[in-house]
N, C-alpha and C. Protein backbone atom coordinates (compact mmCIF):
# COMPACT_ATOMS: atom_id res chain seq x y z
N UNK A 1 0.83 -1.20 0.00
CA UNK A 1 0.00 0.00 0.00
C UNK A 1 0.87 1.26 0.00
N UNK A 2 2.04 1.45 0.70
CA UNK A 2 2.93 2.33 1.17
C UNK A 2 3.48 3.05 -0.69
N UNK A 3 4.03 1.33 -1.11
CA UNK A 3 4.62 1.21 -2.36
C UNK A 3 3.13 2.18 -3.72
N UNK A 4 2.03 1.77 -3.41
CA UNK A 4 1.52 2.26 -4.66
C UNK A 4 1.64 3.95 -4.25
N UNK A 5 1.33 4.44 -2.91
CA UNK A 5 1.01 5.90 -2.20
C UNK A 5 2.26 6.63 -2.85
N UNK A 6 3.20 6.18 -2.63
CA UNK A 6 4.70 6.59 -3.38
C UNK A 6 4.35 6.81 -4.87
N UNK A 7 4.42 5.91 -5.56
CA UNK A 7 4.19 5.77 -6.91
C UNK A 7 3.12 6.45 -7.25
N UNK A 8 1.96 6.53 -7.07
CA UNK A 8 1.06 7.99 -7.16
C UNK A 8 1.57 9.14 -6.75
N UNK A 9 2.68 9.25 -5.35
CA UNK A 9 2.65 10.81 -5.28
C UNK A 9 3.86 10.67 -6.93
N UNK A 10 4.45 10.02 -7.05
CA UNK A 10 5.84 10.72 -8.38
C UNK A 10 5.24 10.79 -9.51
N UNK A 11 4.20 10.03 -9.84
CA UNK A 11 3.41 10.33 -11.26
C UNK A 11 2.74 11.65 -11.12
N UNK A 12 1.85 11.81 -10.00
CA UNK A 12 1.08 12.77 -9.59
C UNK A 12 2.41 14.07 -9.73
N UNK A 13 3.28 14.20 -9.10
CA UNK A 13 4.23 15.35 -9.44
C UNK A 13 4.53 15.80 -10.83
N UNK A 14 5.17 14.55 -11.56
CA UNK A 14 5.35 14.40 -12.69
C UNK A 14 4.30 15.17 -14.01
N UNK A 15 3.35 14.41 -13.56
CA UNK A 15 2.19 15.21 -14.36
C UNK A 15 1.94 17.36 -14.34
N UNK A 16 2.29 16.98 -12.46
CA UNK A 16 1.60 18.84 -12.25
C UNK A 16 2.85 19.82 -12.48
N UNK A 17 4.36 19.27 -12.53
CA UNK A 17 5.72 19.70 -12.50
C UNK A 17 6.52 19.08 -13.54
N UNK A 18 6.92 18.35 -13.43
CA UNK A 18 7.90 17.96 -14.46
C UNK A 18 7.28 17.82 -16.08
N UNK A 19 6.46 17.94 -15.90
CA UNK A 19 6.15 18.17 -17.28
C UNK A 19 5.43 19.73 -17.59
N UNK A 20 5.80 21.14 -16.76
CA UNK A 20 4.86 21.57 -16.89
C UNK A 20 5.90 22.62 -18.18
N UNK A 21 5.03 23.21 -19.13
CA UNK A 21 6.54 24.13 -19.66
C UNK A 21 7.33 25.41 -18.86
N UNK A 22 8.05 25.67 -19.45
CA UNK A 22 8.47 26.96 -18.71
C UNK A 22 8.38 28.40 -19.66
N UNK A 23 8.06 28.01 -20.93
CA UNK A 23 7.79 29.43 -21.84
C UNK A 23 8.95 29.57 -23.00
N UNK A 24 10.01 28.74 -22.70
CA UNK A 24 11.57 28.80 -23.75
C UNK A 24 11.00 28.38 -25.23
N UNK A 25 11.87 29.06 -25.89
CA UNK A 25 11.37 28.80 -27.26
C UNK A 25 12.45 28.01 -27.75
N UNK A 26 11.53 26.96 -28.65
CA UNK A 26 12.55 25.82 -29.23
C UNK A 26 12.40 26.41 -30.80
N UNK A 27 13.77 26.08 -31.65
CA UNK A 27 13.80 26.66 -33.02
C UNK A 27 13.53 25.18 -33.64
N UNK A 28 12.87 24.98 -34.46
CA UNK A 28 12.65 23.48 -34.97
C UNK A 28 13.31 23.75 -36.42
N UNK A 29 14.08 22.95 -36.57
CA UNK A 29 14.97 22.49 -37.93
C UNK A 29 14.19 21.00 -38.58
N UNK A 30 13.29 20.97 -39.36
CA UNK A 30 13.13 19.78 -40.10
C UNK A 30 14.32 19.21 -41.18
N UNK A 31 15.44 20.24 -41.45
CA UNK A 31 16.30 19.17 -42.20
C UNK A 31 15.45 20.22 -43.37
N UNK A 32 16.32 18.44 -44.93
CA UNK A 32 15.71 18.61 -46.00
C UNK A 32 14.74 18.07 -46.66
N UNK A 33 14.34 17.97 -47.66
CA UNK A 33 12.98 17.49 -48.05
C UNK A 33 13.69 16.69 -49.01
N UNK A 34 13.23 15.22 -48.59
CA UNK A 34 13.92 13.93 -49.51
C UNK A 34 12.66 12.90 -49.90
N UNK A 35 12.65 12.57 -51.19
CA UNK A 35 11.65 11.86 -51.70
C UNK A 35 12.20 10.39 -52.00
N UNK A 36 11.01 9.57 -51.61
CA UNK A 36 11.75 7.98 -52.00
C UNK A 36 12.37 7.94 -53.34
N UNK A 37 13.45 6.68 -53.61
CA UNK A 37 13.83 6.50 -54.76
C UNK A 37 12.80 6.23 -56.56
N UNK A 38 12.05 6.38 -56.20
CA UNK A 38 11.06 5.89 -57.15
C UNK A 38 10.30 7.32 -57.62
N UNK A 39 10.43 7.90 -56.65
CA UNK A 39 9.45 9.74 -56.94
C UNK A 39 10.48 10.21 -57.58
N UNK A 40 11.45 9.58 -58.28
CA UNK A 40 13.11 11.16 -58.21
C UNK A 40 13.21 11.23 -60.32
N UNK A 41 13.55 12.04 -60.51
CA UNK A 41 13.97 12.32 -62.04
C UNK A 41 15.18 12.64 -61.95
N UNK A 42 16.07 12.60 -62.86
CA UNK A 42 17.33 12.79 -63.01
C UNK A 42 17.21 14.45 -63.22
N UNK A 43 18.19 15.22 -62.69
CA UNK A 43 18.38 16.80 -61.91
C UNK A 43 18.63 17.06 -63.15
N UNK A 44 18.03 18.72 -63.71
CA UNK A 44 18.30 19.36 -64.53
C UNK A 44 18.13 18.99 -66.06
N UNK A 45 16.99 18.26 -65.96
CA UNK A 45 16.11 17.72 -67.77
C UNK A 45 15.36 18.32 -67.89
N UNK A 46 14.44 19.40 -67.14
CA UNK A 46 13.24 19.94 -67.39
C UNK A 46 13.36 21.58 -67.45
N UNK A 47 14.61 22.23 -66.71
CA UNK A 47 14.61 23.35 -66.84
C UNK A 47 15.36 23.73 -65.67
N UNK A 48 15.43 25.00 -65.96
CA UNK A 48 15.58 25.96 -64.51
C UNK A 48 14.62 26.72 -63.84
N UNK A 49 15.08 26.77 -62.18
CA UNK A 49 13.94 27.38 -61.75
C UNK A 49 14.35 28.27 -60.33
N UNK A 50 14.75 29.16 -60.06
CA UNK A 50 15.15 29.85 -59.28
C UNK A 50 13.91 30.90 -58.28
N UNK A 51 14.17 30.10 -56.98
CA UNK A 51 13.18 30.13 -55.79
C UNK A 51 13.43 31.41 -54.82
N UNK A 52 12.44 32.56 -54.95
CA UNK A 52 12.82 33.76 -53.71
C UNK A 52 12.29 33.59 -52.59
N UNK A 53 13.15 33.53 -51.51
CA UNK A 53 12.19 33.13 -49.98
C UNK A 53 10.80 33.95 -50.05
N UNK A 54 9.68 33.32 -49.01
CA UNK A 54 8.73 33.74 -50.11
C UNK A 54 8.00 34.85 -48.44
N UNK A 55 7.67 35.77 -48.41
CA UNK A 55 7.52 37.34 -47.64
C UNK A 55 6.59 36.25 -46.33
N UNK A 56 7.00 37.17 -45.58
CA UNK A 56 5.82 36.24 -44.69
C UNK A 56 4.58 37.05 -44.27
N UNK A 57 3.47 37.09 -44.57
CA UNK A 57 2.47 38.29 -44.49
C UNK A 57 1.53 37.36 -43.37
N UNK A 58 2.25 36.52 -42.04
CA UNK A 58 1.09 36.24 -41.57
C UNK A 58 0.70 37.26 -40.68
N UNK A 59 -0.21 37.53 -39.69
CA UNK A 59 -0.53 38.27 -38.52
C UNK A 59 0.63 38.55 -37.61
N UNK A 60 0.92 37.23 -37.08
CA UNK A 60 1.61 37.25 -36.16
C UNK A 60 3.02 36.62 -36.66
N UNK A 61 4.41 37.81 -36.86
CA UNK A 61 5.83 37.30 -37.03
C UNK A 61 6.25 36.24 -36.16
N UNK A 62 7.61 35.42 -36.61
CA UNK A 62 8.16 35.05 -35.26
C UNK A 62 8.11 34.08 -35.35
N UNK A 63 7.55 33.25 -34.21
CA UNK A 63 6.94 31.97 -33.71
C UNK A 63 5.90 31.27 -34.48
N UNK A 64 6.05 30.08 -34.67
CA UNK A 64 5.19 29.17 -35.78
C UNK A 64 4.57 28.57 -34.61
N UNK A 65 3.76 28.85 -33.12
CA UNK A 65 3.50 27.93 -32.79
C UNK A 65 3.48 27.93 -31.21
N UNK A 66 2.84 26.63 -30.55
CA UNK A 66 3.22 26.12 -29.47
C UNK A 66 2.46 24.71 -28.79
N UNK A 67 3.50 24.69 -27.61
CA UNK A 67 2.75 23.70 -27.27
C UNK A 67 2.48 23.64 -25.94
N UNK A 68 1.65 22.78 -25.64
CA UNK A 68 0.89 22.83 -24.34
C UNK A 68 1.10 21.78 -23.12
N UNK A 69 1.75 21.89 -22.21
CA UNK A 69 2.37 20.98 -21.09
C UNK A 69 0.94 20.29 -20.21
N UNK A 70 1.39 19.10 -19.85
CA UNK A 70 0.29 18.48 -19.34
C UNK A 70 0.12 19.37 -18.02
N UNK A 71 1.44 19.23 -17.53
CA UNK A 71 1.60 20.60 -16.16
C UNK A 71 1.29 21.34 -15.97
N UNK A 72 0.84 22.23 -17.39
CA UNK A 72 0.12 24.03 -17.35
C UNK A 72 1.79 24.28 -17.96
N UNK A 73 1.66 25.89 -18.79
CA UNK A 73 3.24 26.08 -19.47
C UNK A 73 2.82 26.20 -20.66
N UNK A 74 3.78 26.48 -21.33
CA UNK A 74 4.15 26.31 -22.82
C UNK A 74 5.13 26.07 -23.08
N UNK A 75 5.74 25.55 -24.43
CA UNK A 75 7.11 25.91 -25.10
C UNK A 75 6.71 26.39 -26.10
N UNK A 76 7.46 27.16 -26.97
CA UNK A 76 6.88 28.21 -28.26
C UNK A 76 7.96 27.42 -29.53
N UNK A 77 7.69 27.47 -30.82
CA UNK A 77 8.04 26.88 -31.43
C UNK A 77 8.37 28.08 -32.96
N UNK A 78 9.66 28.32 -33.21
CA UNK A 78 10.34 28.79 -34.25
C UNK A 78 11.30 27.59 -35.29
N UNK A 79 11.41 28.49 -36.40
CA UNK A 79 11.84 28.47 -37.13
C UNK A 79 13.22 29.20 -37.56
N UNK A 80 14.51 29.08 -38.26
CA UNK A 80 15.63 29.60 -38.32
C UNK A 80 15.48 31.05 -38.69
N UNK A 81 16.10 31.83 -37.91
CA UNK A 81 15.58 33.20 -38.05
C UNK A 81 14.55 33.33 -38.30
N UNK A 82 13.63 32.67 -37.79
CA UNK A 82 12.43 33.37 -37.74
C UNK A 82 11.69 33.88 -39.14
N UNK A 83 11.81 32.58 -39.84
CA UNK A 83 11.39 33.18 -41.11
C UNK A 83 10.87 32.17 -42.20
N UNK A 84 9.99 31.42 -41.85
CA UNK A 84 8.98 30.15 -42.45
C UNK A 84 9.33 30.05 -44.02
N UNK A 85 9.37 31.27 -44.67
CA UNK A 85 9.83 31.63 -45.61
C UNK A 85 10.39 31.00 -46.68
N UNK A 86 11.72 31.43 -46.09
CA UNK A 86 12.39 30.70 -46.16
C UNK A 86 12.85 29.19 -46.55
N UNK A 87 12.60 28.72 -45.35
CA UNK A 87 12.16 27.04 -44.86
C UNK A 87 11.43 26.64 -46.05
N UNK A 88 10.06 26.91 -46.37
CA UNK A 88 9.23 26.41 -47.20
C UNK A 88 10.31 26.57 -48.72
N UNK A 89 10.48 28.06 -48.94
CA UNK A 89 11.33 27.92 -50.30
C UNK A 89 12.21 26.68 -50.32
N UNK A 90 13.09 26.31 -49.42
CA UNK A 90 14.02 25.63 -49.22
C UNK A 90 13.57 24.17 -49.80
N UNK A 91 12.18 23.87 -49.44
CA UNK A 91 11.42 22.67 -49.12
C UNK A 91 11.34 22.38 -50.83
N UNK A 92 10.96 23.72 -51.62
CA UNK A 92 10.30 23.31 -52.70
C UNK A 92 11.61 23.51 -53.62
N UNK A 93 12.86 23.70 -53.60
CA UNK A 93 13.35 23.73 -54.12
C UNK A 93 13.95 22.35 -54.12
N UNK A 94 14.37 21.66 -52.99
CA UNK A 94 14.93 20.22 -52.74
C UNK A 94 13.38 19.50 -53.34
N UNK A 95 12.25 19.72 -53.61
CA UNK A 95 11.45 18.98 -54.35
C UNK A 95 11.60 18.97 -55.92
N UNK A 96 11.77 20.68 -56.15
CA UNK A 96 11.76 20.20 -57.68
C UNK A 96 12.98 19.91 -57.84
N UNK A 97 14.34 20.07 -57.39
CA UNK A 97 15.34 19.25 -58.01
C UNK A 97 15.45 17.96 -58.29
N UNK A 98 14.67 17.03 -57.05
CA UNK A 98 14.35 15.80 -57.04
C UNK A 98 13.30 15.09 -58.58
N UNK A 99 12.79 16.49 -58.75
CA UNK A 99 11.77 15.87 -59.84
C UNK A 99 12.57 16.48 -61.47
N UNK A 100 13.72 16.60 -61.19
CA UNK A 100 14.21 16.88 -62.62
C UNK A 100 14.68 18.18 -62.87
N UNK A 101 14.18 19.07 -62.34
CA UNK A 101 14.91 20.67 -61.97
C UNK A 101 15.69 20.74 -61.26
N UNK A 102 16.46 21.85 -62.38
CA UNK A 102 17.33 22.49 -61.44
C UNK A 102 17.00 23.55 -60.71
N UNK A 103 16.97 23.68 -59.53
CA UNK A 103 16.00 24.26 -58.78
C UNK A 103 16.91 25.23 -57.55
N UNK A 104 16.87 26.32 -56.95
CA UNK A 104 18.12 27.06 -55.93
C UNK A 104 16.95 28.12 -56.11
N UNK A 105 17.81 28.53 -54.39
CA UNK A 105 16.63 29.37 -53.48
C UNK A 105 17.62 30.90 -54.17
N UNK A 106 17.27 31.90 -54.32
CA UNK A 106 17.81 32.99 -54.58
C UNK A 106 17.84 34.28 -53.46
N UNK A 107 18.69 34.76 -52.74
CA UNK A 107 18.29 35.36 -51.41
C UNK A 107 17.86 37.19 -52.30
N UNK A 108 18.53 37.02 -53.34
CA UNK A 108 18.34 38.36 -53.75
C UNK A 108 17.15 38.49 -55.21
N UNK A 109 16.23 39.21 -55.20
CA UNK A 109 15.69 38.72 -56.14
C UNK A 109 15.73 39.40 -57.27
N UNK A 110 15.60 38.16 -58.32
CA UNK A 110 16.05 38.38 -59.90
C UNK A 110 15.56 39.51 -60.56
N UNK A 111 16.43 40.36 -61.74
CA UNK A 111 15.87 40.84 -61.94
C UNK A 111 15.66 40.54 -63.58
N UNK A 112 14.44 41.31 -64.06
CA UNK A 112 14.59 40.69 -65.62
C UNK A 112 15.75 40.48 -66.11
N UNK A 113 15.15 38.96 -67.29
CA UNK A 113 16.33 38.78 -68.05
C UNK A 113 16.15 38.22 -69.58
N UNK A 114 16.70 37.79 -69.76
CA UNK A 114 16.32 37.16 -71.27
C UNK A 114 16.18 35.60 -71.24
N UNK A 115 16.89 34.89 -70.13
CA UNK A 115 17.20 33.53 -70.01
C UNK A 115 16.09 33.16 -69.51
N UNK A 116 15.48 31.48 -70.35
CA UNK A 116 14.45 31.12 -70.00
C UNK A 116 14.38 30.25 -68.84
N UNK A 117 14.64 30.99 -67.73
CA UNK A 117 14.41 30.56 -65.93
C UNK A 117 12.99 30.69 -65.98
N UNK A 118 12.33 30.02 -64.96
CA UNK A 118 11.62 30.29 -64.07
C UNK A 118 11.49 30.77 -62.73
N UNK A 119 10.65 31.98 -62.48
CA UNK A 119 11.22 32.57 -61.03
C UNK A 119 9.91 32.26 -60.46
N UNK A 120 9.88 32.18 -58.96
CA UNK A 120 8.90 31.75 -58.55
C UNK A 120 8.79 32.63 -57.01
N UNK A 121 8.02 33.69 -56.66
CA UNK A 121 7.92 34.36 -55.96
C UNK A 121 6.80 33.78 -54.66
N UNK A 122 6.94 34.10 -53.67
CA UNK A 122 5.28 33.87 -52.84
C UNK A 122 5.10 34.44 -51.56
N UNK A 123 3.90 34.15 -51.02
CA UNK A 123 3.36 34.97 -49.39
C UNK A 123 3.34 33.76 -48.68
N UNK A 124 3.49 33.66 -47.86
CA UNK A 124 3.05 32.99 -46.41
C UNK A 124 1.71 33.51 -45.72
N UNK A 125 0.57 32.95 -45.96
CA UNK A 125 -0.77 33.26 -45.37
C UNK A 125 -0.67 32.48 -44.22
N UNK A 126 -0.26 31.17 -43.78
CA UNK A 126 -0.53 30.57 -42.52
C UNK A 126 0.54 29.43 -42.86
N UNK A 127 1.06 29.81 -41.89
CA UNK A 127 2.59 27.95 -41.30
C UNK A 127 2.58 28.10 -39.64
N UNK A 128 2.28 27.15 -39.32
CA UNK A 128 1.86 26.72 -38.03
C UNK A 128 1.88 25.17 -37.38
N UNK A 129 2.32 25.33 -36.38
CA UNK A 129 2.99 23.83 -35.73
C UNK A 129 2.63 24.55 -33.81
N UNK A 130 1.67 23.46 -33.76
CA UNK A 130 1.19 23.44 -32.22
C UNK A 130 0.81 22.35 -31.69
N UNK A 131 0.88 21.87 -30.68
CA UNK A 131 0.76 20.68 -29.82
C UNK A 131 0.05 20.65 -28.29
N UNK A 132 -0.77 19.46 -28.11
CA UNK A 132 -1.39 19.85 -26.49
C UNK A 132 -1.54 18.29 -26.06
N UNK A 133 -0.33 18.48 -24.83
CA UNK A 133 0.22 17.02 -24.14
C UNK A 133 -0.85 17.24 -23.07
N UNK A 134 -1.14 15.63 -23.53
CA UNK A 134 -2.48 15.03 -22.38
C UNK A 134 -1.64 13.64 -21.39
N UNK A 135 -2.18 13.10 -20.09
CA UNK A 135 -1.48 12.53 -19.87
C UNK A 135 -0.92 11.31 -20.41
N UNK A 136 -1.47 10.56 -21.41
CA UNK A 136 -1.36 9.62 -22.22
C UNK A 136 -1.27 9.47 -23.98
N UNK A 137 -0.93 10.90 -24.21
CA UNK A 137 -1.00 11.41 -25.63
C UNK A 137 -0.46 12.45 -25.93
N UNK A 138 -0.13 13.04 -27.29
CA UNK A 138 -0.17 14.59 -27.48
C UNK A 138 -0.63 14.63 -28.94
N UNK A 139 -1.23 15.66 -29.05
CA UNK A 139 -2.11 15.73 -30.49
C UNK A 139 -1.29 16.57 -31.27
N UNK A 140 -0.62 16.91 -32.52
CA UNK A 140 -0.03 17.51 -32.85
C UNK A 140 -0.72 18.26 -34.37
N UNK A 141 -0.75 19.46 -34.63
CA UNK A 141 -1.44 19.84 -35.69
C UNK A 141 -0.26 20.86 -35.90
N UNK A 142 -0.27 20.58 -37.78
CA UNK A 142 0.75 21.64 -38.66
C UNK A 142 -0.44 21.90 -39.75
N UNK A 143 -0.39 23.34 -40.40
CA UNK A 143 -1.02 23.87 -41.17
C UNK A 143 -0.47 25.12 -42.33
N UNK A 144 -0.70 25.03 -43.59
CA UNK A 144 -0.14 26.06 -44.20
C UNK A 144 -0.62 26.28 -44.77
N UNK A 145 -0.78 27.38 -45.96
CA UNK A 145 -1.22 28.26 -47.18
C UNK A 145 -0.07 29.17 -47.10
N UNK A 146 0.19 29.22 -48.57
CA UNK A 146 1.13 29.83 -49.43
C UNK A 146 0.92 30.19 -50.64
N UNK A 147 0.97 31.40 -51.24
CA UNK A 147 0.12 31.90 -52.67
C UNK A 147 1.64 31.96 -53.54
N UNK A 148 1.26 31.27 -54.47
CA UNK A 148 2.47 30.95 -55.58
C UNK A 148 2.55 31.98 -56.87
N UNK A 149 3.56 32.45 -56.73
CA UNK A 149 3.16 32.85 -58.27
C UNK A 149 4.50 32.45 -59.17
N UNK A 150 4.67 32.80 -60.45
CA UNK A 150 5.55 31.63 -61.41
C UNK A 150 5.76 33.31 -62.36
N UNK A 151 6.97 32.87 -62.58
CA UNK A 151 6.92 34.02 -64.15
C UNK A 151 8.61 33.53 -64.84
N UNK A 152 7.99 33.61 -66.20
CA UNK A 152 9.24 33.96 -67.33
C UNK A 152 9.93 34.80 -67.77
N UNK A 153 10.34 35.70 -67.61
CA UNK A 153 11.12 36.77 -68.19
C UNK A 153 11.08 36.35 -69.73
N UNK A 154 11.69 35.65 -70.53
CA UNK A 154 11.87 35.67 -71.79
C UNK A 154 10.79 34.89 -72.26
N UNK A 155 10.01 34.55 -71.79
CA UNK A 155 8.23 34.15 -72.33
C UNK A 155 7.60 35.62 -72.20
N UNK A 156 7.75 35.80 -71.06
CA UNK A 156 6.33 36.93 -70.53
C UNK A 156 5.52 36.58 -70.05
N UNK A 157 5.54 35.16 -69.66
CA UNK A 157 4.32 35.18 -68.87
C UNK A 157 4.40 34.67 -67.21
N UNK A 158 3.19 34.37 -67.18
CA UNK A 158 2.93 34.19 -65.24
C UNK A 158 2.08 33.11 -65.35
N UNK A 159 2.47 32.73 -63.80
CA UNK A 159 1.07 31.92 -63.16
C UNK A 159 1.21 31.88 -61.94
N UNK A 160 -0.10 31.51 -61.18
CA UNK A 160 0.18 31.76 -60.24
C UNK A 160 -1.03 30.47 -59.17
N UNK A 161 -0.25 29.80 -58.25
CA UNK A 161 -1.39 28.46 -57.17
C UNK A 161 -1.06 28.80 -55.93
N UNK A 162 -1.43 28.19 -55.11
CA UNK A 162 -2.07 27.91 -53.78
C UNK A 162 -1.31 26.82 -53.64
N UNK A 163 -0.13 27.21 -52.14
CA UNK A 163 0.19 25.91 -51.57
C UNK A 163 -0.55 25.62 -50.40
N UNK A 164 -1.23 24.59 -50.06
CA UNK A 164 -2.04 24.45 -49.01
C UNK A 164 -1.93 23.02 -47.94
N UNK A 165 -2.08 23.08 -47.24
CA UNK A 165 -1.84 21.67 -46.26
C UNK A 165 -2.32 21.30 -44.79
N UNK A 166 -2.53 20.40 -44.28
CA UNK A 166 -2.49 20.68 -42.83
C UNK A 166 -2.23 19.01 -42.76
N UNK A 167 -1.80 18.81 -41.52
CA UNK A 167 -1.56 17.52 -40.54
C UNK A 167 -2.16 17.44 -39.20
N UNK A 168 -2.45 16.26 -38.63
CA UNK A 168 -2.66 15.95 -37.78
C UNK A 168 -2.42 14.52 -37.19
N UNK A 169 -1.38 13.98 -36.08
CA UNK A 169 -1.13 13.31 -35.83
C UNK A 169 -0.95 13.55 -33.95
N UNK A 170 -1.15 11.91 -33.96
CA UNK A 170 -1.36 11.54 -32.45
C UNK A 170 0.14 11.02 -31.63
N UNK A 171 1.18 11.49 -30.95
CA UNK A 171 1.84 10.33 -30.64
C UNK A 171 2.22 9.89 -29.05
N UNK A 172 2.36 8.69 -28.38
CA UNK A 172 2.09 8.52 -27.16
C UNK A 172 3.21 9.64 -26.40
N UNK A 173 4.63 9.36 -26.84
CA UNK A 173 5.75 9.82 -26.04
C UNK A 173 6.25 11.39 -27.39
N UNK A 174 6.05 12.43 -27.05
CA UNK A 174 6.64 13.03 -27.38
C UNK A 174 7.62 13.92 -27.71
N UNK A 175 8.51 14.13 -28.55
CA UNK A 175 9.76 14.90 -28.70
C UNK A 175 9.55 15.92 -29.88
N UNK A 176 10.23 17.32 -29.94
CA UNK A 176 10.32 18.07 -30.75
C UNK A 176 10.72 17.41 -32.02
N UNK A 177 11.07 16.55 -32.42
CA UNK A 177 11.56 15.78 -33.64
C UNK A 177 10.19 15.49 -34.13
N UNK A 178 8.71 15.11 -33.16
CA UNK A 178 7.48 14.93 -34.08
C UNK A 178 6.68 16.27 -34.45
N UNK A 179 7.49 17.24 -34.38
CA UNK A 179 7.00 18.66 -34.57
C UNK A 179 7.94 18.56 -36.27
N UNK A 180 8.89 18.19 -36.41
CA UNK A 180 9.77 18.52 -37.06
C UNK A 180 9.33 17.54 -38.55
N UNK A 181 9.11 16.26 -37.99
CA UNK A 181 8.39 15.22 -39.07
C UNK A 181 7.46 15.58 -39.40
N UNK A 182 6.34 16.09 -38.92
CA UNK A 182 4.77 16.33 -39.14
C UNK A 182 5.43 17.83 -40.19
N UNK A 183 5.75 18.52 -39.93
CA UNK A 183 5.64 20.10 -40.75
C UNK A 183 6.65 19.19 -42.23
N UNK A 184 7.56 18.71 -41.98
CA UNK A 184 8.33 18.12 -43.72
C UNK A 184 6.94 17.36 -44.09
N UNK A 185 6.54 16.18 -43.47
CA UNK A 185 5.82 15.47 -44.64
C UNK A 185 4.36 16.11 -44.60
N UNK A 186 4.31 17.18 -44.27
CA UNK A 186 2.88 18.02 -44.67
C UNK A 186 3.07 18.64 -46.08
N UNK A 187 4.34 19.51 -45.85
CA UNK A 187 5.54 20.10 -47.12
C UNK A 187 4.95 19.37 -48.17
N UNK A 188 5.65 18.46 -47.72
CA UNK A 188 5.81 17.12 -48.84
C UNK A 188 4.60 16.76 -49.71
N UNK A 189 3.71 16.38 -48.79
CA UNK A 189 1.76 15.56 -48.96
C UNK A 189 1.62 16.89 -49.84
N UNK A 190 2.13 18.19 -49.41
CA UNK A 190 0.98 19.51 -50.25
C UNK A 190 1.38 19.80 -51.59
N UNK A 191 3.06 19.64 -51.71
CA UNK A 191 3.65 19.78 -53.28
C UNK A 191 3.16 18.68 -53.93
N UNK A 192 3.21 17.72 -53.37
CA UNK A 192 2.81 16.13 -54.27
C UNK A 192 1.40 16.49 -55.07
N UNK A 193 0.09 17.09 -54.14
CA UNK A 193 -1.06 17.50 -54.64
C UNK A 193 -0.82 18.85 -55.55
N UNK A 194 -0.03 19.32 -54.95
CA UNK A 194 -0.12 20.42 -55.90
C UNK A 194 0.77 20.34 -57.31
N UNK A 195 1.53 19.67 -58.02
CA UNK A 195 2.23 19.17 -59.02
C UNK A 195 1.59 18.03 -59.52
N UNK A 196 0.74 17.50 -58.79
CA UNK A 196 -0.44 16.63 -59.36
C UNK A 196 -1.02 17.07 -60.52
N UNK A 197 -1.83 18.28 -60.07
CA UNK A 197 -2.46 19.39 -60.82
C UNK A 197 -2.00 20.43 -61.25
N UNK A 198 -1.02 20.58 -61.44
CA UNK A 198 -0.06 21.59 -62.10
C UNK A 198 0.15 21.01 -63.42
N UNK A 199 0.64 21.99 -64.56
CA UNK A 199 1.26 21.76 -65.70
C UNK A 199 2.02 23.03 -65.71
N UNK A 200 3.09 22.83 -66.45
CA UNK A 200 4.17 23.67 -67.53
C UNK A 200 3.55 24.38 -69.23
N UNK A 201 3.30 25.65 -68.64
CA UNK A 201 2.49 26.28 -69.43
C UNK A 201 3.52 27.52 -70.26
N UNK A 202 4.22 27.53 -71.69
CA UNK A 202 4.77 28.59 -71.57
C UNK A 202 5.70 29.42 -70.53
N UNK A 203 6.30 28.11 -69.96
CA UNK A 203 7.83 28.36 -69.23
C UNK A 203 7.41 28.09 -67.50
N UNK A 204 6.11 28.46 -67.24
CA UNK A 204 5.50 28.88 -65.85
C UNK A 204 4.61 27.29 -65.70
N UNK A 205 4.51 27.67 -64.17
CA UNK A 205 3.48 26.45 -63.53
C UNK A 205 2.23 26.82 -63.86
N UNK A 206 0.84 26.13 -64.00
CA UNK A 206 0.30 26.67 -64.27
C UNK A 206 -0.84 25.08 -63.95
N UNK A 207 -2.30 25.79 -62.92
CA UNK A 207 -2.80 24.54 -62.34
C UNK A 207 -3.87 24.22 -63.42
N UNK A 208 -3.90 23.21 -63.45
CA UNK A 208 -5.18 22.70 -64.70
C UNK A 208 -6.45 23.26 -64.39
C-alpha cells in the first residue's frame, strides 16, 4: 500500500511539475525534403527554376507555434531566423530538383532577363505547428497556405497556385523531432497534390 502511495505521489508530481513548460522557445529544424527513390527524375532535364524566400504576411511574425504541457506552461516553437519563408522555399526547391529541376533558393531577387528561368515568388498566409500534451498522448497539428506565383522573363508570362496543407497526428511519447516530421511530410503531402495538378504552361506552372 505504502509502495503504490509513493508511486502515485511521483506520477502525480510528474504530471503537475515535471512536465509543466516553462515558456523557452525551441527553433525546430526539419532538415531537407527527400523523396523515396522511385518519386526522383534525373536533376536538370526539365529546366531551370530559381526560388525567392517567399515574404511572410502572416498576422503574427516570429513563432510558428506552441505547445501545451500536461503541467500548465508552454514551449513556443520557431523556425531559423524566424522566417517560415524561407524554410518552405528551401522545401520546394529540394522537391523540384528531385523531380528533374534544377532548382536554388535565390536570397536576392532576380531581376529581368532574357534567359528562360523560371522565377517563382510567394506569401506565407498561414505555417503553423502546435501541440497539447495530455497525460497519455499529445495531439499535434501543422497547417499552411502559401500563394504561388511563377513568371518567365523571356516568355512573358505568369502563373500563379495555392500551396495548401495541414496535418494531424497523435503520438504517445513526445519529442520536438514529431513537430519537425509532421511540418516536412505536410511540405511534402501539399507539393505532391499540388504538381499533381499543375502543368508547364509557356515556361510557368500553371494549375489545370
Amino acid at each position: 500500500m505504502r509502495t503504490r502511495l509513493v508511486s502515485l505521489l511521483i506520477i502525480t508530481a510528474w504530471l503537475t511539475g515535471g512536465c509543466a513548460g516553462l515558456g523557452e522557445m525551441v527553433m525546430l529544424d526539419p532538415g531537407s525534403l527527400r523523396l523515396d527513390e522511385g518519386e526522383t527524375t534525373a536533376q536538370g532535364v526539365r529546366g531551370s527554376v530559381l526560388i525567392v524566400p517567399f515574404d511572410d504576411e502572416r498576422s503574427e511574425k516570429g513563432r510558428i507555434g506552441k505547445r501545451i504541457h500536461v503541467g500548465g506552461g508552454h514551449t513556443y516553437y520557431t523556425v531559423l531566423d524566424d522566417k517560415p519563408g524561407r524554410l518552405i522555399a528551401q522545401f520546394l526547391a529540394d522537391y523540384l530538383t528531385q523531380k528533374g529541376w534544377q532548382a536554388s533558393v535565390t536570397m536576392a531577387r532576380p531581376e529581368p532577363d532574357a534567359k528562360d528561368t523560371m522565377i517563382v515568388t510567394g506569401q506565407v498566409r498561414e505555417f503553423s505547428a502546435d501541440a497539447e500534451s495530455r497525460p497519455t498522448s499529445t495531439e499535434i497539428s501543422v497547417k499552411m497556405l502559401v500563394a504561388l506565383q511563377s513568371r518567365n522573363d523571356a516568355r512573358g508570362t505568369t502563373g500563379r497556385m495555392i500551396l495548401q496543407g495541414s496535418r494531424l497526428n497523435k503520438v504517445a511519447v513526445f519529442s520536438d523531432r514529431h513537430m519537425e516530421d509532421a511540418l516536412r511530410q505536410m511540405v511534402k503531402e501539399s507539393l505532391d497534390r499540388l504538381m499533381a495538378d499543375a502543368t508547364i504552361e509557356n515556361g510557368v506552372f500553371q494549375v489545370k
